[in-house]
C-alpha atoms as a PDB file:
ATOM      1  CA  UNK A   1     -32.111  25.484  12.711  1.00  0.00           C
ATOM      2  CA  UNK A   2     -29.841  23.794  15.320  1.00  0.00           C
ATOM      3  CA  UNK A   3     -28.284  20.609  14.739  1.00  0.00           C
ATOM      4  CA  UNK A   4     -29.401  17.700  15.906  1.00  0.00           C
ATOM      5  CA  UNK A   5     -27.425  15.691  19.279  1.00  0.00           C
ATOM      6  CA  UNK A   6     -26.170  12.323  18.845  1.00  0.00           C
ATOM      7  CA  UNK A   7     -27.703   9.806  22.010  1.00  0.00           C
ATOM      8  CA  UNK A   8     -23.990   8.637  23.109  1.00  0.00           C
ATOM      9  CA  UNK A   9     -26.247   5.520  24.429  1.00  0.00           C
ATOM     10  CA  UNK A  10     -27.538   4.332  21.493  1.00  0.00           C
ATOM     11  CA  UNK A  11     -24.726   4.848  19.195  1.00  0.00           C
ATOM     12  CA  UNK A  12     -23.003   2.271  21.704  1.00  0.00           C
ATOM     13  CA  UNK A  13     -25.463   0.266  21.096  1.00  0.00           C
ATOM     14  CA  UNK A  14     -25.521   0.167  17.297  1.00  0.00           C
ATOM     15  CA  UNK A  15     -21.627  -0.101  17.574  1.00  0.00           C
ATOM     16  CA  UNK A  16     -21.696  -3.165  19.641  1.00  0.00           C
ATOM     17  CA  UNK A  17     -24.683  -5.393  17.745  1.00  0.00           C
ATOM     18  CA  UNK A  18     -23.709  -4.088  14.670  1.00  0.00           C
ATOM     19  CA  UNK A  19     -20.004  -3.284  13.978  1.00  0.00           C
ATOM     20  CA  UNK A  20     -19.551   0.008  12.586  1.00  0.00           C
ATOM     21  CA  UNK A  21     -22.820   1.122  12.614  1.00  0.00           C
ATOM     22  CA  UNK A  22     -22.204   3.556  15.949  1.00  0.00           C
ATOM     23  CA  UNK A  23     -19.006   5.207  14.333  1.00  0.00           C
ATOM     24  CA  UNK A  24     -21.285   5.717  11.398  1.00  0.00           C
ATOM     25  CA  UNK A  25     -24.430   7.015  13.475  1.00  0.00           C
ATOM     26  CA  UNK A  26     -22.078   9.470  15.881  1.00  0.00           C
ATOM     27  CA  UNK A  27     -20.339  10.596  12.630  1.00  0.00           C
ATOM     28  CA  UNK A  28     -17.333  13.332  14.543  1.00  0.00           C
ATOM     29  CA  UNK A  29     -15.584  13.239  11.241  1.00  0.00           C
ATOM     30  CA  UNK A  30     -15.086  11.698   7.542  1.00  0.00           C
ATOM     31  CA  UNK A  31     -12.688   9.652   8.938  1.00  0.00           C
ATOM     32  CA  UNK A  32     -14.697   7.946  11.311  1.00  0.00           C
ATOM     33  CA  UNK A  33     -17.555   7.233   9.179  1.00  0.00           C
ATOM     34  CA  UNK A  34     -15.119   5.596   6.515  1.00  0.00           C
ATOM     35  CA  UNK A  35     -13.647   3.681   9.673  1.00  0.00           C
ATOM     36  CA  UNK A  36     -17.700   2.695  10.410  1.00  0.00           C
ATOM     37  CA  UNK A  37     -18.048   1.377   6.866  1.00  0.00           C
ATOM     38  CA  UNK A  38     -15.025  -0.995   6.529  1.00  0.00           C
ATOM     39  CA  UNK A  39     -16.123  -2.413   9.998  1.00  0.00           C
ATOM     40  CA  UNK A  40     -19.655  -3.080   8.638  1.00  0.00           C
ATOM     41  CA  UNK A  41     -18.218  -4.159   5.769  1.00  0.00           C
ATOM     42  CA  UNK A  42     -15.928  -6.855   8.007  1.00  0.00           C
ATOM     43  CA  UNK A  43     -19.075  -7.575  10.649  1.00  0.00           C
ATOM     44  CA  UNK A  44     -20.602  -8.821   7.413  1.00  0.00           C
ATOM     45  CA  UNK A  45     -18.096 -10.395   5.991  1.00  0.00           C
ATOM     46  CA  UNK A  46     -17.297 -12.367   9.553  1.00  0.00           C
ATOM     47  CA  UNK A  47     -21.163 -13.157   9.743  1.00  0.00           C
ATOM     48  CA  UNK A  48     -20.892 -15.025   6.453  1.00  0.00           C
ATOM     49  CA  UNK A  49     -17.783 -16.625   6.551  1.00  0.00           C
ATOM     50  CA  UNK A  50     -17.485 -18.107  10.431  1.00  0.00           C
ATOM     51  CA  UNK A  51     -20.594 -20.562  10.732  1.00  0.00           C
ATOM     52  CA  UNK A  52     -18.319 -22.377   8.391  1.00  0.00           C
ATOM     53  CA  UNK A  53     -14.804 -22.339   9.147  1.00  0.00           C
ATOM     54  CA  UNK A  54     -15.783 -21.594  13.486  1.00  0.00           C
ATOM     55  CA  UNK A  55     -17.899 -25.101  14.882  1.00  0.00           C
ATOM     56  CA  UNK A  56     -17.897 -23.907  18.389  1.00  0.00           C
ATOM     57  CA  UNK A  57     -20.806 -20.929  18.713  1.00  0.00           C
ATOM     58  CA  UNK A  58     -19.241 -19.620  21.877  1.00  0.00           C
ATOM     59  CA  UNK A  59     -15.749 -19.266  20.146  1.00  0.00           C
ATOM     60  CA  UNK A  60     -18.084 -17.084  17.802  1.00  0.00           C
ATOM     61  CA  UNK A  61     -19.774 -15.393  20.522  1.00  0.00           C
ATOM     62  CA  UNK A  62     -16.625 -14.695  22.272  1.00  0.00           C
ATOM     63  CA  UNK A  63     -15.268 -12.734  19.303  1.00  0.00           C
ATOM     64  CA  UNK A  64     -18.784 -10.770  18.411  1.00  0.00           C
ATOM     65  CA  UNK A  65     -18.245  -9.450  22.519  1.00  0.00           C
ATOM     66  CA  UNK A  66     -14.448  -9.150  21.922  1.00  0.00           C
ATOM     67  CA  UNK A  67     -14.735  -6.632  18.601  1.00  0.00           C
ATOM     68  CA  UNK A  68     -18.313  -5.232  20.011  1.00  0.00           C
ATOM     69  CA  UNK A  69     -17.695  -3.939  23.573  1.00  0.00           C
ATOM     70  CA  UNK A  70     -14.182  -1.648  22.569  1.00  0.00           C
ATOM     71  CA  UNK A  71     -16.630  -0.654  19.565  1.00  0.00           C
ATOM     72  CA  UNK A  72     -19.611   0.327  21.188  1.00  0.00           C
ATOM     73  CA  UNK A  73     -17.028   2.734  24.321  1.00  0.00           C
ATOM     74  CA  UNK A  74     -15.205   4.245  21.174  1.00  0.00           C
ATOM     75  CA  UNK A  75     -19.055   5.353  19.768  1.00  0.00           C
ATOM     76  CA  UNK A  76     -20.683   6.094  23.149  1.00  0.00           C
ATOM     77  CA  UNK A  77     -17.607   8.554  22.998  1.00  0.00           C
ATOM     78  CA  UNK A  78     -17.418   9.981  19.576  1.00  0.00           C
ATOM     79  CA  UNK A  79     -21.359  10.831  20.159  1.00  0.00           C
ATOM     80  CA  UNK A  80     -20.058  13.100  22.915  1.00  0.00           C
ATOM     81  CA  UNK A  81     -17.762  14.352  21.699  1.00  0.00           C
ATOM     82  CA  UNK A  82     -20.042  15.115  18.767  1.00  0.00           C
ATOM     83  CA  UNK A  83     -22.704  16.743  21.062  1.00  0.00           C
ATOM     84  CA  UNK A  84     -20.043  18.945  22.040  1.00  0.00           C
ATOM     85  CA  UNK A  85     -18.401  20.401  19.018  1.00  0.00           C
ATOM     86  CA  UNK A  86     -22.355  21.238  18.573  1.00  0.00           C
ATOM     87  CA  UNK A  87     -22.780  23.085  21.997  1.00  0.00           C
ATOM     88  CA  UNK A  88     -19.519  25.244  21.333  1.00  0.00           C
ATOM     89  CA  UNK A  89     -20.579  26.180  17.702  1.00  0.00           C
ATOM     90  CA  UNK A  90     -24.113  27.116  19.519  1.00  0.00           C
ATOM     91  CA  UNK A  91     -22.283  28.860  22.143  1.00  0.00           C
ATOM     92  CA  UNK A  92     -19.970  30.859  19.484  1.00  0.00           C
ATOM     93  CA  UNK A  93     -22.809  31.832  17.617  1.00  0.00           C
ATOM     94  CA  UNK A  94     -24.752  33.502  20.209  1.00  0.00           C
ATOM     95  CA  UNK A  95     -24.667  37.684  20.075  1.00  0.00           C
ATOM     96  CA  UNK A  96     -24.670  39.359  23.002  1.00  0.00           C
ATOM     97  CA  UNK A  97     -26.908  42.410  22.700  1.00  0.00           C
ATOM     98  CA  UNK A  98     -27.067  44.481  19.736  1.00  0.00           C
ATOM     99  CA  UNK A  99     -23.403  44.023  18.924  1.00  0.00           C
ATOM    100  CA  UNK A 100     -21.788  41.539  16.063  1.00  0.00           C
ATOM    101  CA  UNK A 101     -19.997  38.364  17.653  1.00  0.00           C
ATOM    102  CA  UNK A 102     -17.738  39.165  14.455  1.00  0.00           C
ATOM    103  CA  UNK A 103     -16.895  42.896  13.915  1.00  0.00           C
ATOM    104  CA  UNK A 104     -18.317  44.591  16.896  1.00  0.00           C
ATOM    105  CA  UNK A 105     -20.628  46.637  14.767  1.00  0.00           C
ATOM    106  CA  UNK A 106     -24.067  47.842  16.638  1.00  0.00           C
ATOM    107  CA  UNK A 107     -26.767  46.200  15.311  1.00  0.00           C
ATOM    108  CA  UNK A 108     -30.642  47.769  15.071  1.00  0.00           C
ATOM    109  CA  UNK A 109     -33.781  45.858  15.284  1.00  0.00           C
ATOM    110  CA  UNK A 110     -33.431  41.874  14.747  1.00  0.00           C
ATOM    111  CA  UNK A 111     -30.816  41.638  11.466  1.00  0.00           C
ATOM    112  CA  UNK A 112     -30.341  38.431   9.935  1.00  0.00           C
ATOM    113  CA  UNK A 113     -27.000  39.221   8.909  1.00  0.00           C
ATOM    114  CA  UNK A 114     -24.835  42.208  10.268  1.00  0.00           C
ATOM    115  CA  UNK A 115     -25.088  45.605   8.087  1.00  0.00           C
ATOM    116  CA  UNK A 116     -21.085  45.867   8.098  1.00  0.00           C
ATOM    117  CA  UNK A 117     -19.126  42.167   7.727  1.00  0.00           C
ATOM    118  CA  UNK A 118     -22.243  40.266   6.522  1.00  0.00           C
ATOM    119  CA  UNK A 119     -22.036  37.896   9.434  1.00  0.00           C
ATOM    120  CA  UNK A 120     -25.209  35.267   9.810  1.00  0.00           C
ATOM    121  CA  UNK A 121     -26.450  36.261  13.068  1.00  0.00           C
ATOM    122  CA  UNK A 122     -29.270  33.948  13.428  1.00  0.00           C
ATOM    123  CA  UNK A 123     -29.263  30.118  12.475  1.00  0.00           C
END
């Protein structure tokens, strides 16, 4: 079954109304989504804490577009980049002919693994 793409659109989108959430959605590596949780953990934390310590709402505002709009480019491109480690596992696991994309061996009929290494052929 082939993996599902990541919309680099709306992963900028979750990244920039929600903090974290886009690194989380695109998910390139562990990394990242750890990265996605601490900043929904601090969006959270930020939404609690600054009605009372910040009075002025566009002082509040300012930061949400500050911390949102650097978030939301960095998920727009980690769902690319995403999409394409997906196209060049799709492209490496494409056989051309009746021959193994790992040993070489000829294959007969439609095999769902090759005879000789045991490669998965199909996904």
């Amino acid at each position: 079954m082939p993996e599902v793409r990541k919309n680099p659109v709306i992963a900028a989108v979750f990244s920039f109304l929600v903090w974290g959430l886009g690194e989380m959605y695109a998910a390139v590596t562990n990394l990242k989504i750890a990265v996605g949780m601490v900043l929904f953990v601090g969006w959270m934390v930020y939404l609690f804490i600054a009605p009372f310590f910040i009075k002025n709402i566009l002082f509040v505002v300012a930061i949400l577009l500050v911390v949102g709009v650097p978030l939301a480019f960095d998920a727009f491109r980690d769902a690319k980049a995403y999409n394409m480690q997906i196209k060049l596992k799709e492209i490496e696991r494409k056989r051309v002919g009746n021959i193994c994309p790992a040993c070489g061996a000829k294959l007969e009929g439609n095999p769902r693994f090759c005879p000789q290494c045991g490669k998965k052929l199909v996904w």
